[in-house]
Protein backbone atom coordinates (compact mmCIF):
# COMPACT_ATOMS: atom_id res chain seq x y z
CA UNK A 1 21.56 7.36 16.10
CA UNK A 2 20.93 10.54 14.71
CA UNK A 3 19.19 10.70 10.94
CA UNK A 4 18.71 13.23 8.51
CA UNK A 5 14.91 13.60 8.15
CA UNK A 6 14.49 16.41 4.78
CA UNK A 7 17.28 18.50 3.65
CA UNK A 8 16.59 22.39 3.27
CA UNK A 9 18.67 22.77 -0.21
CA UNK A 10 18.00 26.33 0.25
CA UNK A 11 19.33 27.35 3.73
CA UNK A 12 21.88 24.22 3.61
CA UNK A 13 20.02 23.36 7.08
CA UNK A 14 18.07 19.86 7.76
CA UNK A 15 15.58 18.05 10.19
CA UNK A 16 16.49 15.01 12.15
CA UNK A 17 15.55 12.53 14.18
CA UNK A 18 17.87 11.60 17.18
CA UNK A 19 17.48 8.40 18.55
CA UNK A 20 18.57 6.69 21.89
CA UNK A 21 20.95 4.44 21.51
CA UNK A 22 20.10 2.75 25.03
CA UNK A 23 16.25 3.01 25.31
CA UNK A 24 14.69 4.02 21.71
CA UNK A 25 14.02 7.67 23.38
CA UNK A 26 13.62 9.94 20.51
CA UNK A 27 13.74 14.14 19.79
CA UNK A 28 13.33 15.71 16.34
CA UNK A 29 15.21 18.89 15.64
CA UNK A 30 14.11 21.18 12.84
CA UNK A 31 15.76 23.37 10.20
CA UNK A 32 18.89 23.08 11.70
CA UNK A 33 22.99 22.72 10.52
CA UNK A 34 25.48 20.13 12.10
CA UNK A 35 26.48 22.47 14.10
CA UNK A 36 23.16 23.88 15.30
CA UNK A 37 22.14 20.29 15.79
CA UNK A 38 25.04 19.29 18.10
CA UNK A 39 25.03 22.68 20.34
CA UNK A 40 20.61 21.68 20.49
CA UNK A 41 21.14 18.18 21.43
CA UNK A 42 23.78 19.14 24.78
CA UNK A 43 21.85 22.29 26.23
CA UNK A 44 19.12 19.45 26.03
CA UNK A 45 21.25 17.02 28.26
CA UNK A 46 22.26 14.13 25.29
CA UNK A 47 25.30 12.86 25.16
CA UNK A 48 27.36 11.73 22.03
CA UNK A 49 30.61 9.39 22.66
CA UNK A 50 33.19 7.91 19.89
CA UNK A 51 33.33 4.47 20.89
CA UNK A 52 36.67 2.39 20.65
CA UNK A 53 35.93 0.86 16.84
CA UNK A 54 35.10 4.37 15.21
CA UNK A 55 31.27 3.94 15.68
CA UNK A 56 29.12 7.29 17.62
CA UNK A 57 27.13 6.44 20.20
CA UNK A 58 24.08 9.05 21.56
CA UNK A 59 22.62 8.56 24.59
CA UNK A 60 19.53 11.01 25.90
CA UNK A 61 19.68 12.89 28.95
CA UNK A 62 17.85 9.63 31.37
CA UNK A 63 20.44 6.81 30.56
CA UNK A 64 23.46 9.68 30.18
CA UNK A 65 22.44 10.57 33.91
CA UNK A 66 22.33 6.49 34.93
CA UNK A 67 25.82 5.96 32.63
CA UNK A 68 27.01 9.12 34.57
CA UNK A 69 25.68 7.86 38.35
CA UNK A 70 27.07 4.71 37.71
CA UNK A 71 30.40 6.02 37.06
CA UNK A 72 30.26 8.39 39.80
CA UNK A 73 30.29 4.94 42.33
């Protein structure tokens, strides 16, 4: 889950909070755009994934690694 923490009106960039959707793990990411924010979040290792009914899913870089050993199998 990724949410929009405080808006920066006047450099159209924002803080957020990115959220494990898995185990609860957390990162903040600060003054940042969409765009900033996604290229932050996978040189950190998380992984984000459409899911079949529309919904995003974001998983940090521990339980993508399991999700990715387990597929590996």
């Amino acid at each position: 889950m990724i949410n929009r923490e405080t808006t920066h009106y006047e450099t159209d960039t924002a803080d957020f909070e990115v959220t494990c959707d898995l185990c609860g793990e957390q990162d903040f990411y600060d003054d940042m755009d969409w765009t900033d924010l996604m290229a932050a979040m996978k040189d950190d290792g998380w992984k984000n994934k459409k899911e079949g009914g529309g919904d995003w899913v974001h998983h940090c870089p521990k339980c993508a690694a399991k999700i990715q050993e387990r597929l590996d199998r």
